[in-house]
Structure formats: structure tokens, C-alpha cells
PDB file of N, CA and C in Angstrom:
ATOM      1  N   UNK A   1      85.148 101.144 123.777  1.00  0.00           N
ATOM      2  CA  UNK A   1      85.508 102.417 123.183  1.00  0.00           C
ATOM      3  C   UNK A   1      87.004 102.464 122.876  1.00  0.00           C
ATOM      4  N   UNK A   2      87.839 101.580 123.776  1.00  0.00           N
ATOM      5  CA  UNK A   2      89.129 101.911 123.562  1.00  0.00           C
ATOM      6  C   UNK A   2      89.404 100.954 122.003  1.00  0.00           C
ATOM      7  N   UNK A   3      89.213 100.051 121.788  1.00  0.00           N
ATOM      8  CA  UNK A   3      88.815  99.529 120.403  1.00  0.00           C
ATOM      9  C   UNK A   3      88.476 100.131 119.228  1.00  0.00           C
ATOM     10  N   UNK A   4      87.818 100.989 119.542  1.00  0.00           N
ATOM     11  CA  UNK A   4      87.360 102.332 118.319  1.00  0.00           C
ATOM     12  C   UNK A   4      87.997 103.207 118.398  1.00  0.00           C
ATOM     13  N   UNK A   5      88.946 104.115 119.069  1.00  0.00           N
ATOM     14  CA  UNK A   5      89.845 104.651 119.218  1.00  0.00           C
ATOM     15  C   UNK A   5      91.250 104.135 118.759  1.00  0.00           C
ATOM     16  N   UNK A   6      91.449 102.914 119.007  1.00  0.00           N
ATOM     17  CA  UNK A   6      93.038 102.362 118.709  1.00  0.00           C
ATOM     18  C   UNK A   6      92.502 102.381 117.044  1.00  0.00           C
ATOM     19  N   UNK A   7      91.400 101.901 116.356  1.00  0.00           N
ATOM     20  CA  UNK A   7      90.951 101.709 114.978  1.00  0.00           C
ATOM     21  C   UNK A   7      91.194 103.155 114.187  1.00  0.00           C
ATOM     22  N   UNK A   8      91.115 104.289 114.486  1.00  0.00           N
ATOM     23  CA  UNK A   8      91.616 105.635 114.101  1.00  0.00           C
ATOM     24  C   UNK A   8      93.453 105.493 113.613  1.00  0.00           C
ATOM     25  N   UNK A   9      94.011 104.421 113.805  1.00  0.00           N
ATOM     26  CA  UNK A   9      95.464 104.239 113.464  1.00  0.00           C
ATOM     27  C   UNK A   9      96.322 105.800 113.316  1.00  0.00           C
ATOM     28  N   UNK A  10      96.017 106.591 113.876  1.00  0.00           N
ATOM     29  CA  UNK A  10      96.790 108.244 113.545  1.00  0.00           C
ATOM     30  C   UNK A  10      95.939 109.262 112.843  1.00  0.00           C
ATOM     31  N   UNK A  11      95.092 108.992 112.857  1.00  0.00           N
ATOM     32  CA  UNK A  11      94.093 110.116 112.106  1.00  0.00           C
ATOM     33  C   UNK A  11      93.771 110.771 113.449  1.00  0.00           C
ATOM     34  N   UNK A  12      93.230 111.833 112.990  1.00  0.00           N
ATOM     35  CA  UNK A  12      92.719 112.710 114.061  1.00  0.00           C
ATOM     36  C   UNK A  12      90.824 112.727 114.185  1.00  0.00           C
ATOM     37  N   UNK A  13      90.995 112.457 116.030  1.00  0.00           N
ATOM     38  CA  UNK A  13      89.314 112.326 115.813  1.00  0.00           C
ATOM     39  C   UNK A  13      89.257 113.295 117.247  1.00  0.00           C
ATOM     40  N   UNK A  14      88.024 113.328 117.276  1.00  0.00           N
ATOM     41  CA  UNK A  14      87.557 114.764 118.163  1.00  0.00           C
ATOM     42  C   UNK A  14      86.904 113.881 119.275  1.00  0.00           C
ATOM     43  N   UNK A  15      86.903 113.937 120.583  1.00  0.00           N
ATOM     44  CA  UNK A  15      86.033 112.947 121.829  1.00  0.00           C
ATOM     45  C   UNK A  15      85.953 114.263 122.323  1.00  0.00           C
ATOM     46  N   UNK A  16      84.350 113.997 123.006  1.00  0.00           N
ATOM     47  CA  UNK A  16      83.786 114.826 124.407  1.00  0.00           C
ATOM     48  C   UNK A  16      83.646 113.770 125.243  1.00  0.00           C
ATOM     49  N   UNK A  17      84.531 113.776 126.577  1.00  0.00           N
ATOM     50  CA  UNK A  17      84.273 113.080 128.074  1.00  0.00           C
ATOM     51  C   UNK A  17      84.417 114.293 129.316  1.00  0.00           C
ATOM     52  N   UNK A  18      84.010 113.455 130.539  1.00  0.00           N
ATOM     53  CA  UNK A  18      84.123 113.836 131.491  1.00  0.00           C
ATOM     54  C   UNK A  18      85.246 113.920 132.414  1.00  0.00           C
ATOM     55  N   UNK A  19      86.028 115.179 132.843  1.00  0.00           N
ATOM     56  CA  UNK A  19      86.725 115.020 133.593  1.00  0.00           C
ATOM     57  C   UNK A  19      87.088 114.523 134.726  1.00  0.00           C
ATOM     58  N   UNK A  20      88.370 114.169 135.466  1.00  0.00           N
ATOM     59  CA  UNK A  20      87.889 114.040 136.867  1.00  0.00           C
ATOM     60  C   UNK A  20      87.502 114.972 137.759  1.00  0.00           C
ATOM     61  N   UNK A  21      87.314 116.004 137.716  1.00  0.00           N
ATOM     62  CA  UNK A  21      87.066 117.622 138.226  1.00  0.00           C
ATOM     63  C   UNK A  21      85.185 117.730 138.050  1.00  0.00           C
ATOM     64  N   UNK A  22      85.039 116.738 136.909  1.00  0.00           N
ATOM     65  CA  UNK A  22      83.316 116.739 136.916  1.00  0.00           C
ATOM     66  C   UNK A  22      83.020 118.087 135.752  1.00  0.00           C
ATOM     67  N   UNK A  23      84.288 118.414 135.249  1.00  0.00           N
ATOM     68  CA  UNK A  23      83.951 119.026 133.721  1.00  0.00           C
ATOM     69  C   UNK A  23      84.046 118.356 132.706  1.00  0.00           C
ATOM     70  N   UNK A  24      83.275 119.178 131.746  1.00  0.00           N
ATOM     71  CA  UNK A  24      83.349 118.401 130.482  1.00  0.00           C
ATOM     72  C   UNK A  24      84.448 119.038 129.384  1.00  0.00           C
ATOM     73  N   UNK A  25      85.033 118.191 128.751  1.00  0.00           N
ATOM     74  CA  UNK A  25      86.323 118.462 127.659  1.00  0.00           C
ATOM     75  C   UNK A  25      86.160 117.700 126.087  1.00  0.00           C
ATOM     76  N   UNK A  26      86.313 119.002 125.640  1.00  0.00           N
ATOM     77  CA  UNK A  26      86.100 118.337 123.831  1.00  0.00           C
ATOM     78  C   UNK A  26      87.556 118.768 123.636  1.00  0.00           C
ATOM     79  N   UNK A  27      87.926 117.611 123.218  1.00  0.00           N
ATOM     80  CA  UNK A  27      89.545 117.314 122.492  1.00  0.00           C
ATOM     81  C   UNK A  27      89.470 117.077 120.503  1.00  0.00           C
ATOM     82  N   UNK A  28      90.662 117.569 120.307  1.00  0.00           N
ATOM     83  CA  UNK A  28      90.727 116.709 119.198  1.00  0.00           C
ATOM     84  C   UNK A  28      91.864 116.451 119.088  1.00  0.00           C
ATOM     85  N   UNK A  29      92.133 115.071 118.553  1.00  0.00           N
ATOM     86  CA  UNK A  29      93.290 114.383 119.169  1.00  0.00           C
ATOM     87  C   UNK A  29      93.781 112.912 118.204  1.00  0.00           C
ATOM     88  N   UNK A  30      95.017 112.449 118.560  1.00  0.00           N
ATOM     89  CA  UNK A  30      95.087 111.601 117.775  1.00  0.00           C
ATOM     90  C   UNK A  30      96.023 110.473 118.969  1.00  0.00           C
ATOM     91  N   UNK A  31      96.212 109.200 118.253  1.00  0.00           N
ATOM     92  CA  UNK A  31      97.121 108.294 118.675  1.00  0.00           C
ATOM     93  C   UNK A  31      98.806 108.342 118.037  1.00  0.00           C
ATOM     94  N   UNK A  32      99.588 107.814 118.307  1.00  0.00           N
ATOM     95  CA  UNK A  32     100.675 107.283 117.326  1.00  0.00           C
ATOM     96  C   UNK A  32     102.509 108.349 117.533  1.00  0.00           C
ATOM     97  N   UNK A  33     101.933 109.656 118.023  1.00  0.00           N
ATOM     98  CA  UNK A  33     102.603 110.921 117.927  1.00  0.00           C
ATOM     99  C   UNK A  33     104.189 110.334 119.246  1.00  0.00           C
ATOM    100  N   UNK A  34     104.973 110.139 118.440  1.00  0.00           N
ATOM    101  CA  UNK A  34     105.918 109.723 119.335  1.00  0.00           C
ATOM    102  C   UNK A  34     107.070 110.683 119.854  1.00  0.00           C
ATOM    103  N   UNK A  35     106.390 112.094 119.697  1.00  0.00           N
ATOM    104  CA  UNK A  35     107.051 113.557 119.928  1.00  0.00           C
ATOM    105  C   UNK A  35     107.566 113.447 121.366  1.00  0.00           C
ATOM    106  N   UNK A  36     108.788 113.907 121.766  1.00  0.00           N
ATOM    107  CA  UNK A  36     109.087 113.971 123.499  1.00  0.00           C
ATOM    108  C   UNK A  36     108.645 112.482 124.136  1.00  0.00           C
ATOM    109  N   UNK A  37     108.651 111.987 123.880  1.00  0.00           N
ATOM    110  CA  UNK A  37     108.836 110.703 124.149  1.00  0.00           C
ATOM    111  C   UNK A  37     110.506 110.414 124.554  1.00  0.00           C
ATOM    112  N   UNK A  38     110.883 109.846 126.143  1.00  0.00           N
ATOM    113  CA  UNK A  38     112.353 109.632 126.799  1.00  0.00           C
ATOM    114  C   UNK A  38     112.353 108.417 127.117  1.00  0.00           C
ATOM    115  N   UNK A  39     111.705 107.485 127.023  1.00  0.00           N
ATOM    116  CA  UNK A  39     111.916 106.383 127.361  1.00  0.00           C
ATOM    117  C   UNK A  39     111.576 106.216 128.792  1.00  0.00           C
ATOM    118  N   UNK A  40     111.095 106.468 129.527  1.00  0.00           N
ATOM    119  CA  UNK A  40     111.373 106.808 130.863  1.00  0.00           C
ATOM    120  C   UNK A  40     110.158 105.651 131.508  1.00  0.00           C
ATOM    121  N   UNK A  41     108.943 106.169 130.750  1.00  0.00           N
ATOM    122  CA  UNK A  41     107.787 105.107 130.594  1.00  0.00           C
ATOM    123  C   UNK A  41     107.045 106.078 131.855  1.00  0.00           C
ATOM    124  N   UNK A  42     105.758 105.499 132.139  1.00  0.00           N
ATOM    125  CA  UNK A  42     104.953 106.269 133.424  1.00  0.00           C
ATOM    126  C   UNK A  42     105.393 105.602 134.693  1.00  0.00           C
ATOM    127  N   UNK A  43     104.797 106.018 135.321  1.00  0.00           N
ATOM    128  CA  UNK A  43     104.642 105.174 136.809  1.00  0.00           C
ATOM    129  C   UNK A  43     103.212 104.669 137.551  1.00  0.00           C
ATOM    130  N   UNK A  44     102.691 104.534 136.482  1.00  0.00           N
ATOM    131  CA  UNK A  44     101.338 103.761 136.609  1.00  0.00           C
ATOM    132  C   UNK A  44     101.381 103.445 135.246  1.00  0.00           C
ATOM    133  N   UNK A  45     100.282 102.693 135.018  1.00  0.00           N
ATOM    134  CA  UNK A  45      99.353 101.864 134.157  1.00  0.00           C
ATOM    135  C   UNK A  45      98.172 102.780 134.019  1.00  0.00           C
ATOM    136  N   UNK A  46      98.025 103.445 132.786  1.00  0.00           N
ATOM    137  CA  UNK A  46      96.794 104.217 132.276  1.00  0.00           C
ATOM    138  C   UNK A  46      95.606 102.966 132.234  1.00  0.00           C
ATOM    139  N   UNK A  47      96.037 101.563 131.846  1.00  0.00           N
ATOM    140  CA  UNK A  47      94.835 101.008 131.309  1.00  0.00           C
ATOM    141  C   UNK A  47      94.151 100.218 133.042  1.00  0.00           C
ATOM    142  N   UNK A  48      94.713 100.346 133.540  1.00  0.00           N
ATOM    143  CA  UNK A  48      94.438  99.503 135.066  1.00  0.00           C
ATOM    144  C   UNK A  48      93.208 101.348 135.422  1.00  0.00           C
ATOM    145  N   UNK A  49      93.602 102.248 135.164  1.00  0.00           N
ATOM    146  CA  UNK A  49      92.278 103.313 135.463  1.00  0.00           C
ATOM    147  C   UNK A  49      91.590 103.862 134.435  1.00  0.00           C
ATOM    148  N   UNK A  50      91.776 103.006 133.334  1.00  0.00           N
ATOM    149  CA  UNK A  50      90.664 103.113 131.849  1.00  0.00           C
ATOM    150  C   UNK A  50      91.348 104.643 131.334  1.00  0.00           C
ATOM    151  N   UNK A  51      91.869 104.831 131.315  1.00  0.00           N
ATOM    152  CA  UNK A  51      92.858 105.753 130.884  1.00  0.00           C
ATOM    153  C   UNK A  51      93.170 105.367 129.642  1.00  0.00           C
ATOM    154  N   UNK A  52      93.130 106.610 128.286  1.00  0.00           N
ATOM    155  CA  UNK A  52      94.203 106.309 127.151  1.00  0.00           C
ATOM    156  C   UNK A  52      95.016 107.584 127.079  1.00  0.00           C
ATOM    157  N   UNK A  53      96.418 107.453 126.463  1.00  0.00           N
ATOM    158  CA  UNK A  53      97.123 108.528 126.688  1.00  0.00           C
ATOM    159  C   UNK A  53      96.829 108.825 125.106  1.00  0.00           C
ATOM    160  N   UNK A  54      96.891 109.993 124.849  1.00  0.00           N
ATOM    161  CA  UNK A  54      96.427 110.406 123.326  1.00  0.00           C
ATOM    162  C   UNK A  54      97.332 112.111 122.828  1.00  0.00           C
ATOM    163  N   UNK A  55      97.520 112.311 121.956  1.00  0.00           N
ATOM    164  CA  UNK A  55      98.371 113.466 121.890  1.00  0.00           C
ATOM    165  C   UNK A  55      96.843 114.318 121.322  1.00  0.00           C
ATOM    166  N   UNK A  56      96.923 115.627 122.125  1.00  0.00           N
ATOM    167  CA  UNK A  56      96.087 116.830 122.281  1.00  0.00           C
ATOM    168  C   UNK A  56      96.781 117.528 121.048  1.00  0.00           C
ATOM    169  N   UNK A  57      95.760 117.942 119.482  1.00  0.00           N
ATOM    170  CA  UNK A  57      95.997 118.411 118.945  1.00  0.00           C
ATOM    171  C   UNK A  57      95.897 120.265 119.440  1.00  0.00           C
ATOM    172  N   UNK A  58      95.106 120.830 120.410  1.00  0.00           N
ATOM    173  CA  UNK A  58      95.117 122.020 120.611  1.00  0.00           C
ATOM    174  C   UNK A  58      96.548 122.065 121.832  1.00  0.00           C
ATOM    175  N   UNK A  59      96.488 121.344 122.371  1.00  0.00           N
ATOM    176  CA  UNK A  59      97.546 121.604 123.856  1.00  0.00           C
ATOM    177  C   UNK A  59      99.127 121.656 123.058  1.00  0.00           C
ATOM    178  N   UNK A  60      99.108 120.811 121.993  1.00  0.00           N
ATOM    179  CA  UNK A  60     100.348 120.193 121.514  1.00  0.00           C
ATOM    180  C   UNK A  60     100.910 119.537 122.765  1.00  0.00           C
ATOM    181  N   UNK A  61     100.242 118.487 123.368  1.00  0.00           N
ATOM    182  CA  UNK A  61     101.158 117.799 124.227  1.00  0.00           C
ATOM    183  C   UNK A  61     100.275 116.336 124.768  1.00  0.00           C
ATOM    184  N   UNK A  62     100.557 115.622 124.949  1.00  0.00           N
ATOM    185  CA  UNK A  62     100.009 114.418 125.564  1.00  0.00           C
ATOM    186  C   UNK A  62      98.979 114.524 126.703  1.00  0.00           C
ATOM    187  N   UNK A  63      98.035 114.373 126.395  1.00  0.00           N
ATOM    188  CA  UNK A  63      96.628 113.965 127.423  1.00  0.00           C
ATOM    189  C   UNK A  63      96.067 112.349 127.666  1.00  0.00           C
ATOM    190  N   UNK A  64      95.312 112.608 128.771  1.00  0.00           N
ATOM    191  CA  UNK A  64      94.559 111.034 129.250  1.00  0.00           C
ATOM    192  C   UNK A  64      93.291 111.731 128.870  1.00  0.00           C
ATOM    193  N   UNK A  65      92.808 110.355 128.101  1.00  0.00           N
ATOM    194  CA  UNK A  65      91.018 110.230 128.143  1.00  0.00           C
ATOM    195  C   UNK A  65      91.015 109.317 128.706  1.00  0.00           C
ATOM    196  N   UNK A  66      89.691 109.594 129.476  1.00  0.00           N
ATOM    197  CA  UNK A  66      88.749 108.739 131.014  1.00  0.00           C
ATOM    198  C   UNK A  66      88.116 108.214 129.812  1.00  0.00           C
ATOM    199  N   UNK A  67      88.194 106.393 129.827  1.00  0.00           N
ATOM    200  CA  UNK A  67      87.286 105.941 128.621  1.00  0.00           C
ATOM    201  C   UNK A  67      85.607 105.838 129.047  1.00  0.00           C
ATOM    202  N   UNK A  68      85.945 105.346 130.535  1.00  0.00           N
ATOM    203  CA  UNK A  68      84.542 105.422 130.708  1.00  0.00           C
ATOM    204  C   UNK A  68      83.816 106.300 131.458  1.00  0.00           C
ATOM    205  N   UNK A  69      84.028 107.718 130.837  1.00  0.00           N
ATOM    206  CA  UNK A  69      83.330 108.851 130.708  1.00  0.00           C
ATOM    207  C   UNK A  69      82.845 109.635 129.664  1.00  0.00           C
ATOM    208  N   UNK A  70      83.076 108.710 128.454  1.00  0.00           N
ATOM    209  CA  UNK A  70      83.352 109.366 126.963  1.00  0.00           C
ATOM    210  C   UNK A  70      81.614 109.874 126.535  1.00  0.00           C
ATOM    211  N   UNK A  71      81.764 111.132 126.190  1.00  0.00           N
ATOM    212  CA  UNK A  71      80.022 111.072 125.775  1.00  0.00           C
ATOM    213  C   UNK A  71      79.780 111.529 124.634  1.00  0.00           C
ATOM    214  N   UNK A  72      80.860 111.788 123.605  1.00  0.00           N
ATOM    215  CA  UNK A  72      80.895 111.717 122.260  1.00  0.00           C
ATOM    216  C   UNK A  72      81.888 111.349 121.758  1.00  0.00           C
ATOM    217  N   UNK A  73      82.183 110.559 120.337  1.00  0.00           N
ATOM    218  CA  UNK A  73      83.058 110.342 119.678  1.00  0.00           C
ATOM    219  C   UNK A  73      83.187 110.740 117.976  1.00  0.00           C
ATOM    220  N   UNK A  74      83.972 111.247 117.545  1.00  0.00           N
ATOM    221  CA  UNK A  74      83.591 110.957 115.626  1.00  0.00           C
ATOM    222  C   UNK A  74      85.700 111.375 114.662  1.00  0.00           C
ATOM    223  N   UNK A  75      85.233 110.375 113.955  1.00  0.00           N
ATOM    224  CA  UNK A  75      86.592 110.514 113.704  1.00  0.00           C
ATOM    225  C   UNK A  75      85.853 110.079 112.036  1.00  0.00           C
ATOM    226  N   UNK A  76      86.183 110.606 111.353  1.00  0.00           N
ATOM    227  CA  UNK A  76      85.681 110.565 109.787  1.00  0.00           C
ATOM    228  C   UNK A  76      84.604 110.753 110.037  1.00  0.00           C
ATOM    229  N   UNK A  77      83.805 110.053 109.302  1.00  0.00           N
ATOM    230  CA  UNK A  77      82.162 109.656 108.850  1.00  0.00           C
ATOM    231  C   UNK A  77      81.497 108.352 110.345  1.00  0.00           C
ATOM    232  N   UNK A  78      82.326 107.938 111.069  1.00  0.00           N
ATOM    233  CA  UNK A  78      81.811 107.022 111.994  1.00  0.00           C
ATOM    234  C   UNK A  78      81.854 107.897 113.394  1.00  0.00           C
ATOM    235  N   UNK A  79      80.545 108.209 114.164  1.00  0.00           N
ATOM    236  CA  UNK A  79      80.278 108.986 115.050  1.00  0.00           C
ATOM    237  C   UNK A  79      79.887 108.188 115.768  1.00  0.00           C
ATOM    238  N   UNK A  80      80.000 108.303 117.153  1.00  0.00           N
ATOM    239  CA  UNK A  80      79.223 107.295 118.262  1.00  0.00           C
ATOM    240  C   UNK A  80      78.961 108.429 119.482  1.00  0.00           C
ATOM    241  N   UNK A  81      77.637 108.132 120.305  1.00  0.00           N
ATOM    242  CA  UNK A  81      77.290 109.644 121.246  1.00  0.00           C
ATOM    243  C   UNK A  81      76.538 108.526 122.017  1.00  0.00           C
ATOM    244  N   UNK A  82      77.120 108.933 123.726  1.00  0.00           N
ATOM    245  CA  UNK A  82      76.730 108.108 124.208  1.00  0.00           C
ATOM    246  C   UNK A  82      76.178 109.410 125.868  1.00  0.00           C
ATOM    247  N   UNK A  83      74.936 110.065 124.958  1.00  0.00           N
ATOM    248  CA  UNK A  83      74.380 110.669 126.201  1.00  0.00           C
ATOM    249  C   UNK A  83      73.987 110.650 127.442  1.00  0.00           C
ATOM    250  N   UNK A  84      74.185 109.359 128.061  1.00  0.00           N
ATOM    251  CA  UNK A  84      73.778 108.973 128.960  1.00  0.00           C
ATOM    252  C   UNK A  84      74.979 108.994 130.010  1.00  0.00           C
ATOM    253  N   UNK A  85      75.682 109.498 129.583  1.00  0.00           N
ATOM    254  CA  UNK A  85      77.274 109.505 130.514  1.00  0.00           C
ATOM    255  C   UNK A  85      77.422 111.134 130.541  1.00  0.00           C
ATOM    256  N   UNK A  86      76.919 111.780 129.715  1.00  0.00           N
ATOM    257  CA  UNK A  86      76.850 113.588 130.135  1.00  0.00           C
ATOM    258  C   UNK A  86      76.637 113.678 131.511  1.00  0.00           C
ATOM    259  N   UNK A  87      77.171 114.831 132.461  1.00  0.00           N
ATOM    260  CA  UNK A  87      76.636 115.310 133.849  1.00  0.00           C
ATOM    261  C   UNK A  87      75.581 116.255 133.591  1.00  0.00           C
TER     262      UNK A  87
END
């Protein structure tokens, strides 16, 4: 999934996953947004906990998607729904 996501190059696509709280969250969101960005870097590794960091078009601010909790995806005309990961 993280493969089909990096393939969106800055367009905006919409994911439903699972939180860690055990809710569910529909984003729409994009990659690339280098807004508030300090150089500072994290203090972990998003990809060591399947983590992508993605800029939240409603929050206006940087979010993590849990990749492997994702239970919908669609960004243009290419949709992928993977119901079996819903709670």
C-alpha cells in the first residue's frame, strides 16, 4: 500500500484506516507538502511501525497513516477497499 500511495506524487487522495484507539478515520490527504517543516527530523522511524507521515488536507497539518490498517483507498479513478481490515 505504501507503493500506491508514494505513486499519488502530490495529488490528493482520500484513505479510510484504523486508528490506534480502534477508531476509524477517513482522511483526505496528500504527500510532498513541505509546509513547517525545521529540519529537526522525528525521533523515530515512521517506517520501522508502518507508519506514513502525510499532510491532512482537513487538519491543515501533518498526520501518520497506520499502513497496515488501511481499509479504503482512491485517489483519481484507481480505488482499492480492503474490507477485511474494518473493525
Amino acid at each position: 500500500m505504501k507503493q500506491v500511495i508514494q505513486e499519488t506524487k502530490g495529488k490528493y487522495f482520500s484513505v479510510v484506516f484504523t486508528k490506534k484507539d480502534g477508531s476509524t478515520r477517513r482522511m483526505t490527504a496528500r504527500l510532498g507538502v513541505k509546509k513547517g517543516i525545521n529540519g529537526k527530523g522525528m525521533s523515530y522511524d515512521p517506517n520501522e511501525k508502518d507508519l506514513m507521515v502525510v499532510w491532512d488536507a482537513q487538519k491543515n497539518d501533518y498526520r501518520m497513516v497506520n499502513l497496515s490498517t488501511i481499509i479504503s483507498f482512491k485517489c483519481g479513478s484507481k480505488v482499492i477497499n480492503n474490507r477485511s481490515k474494518s473493525v
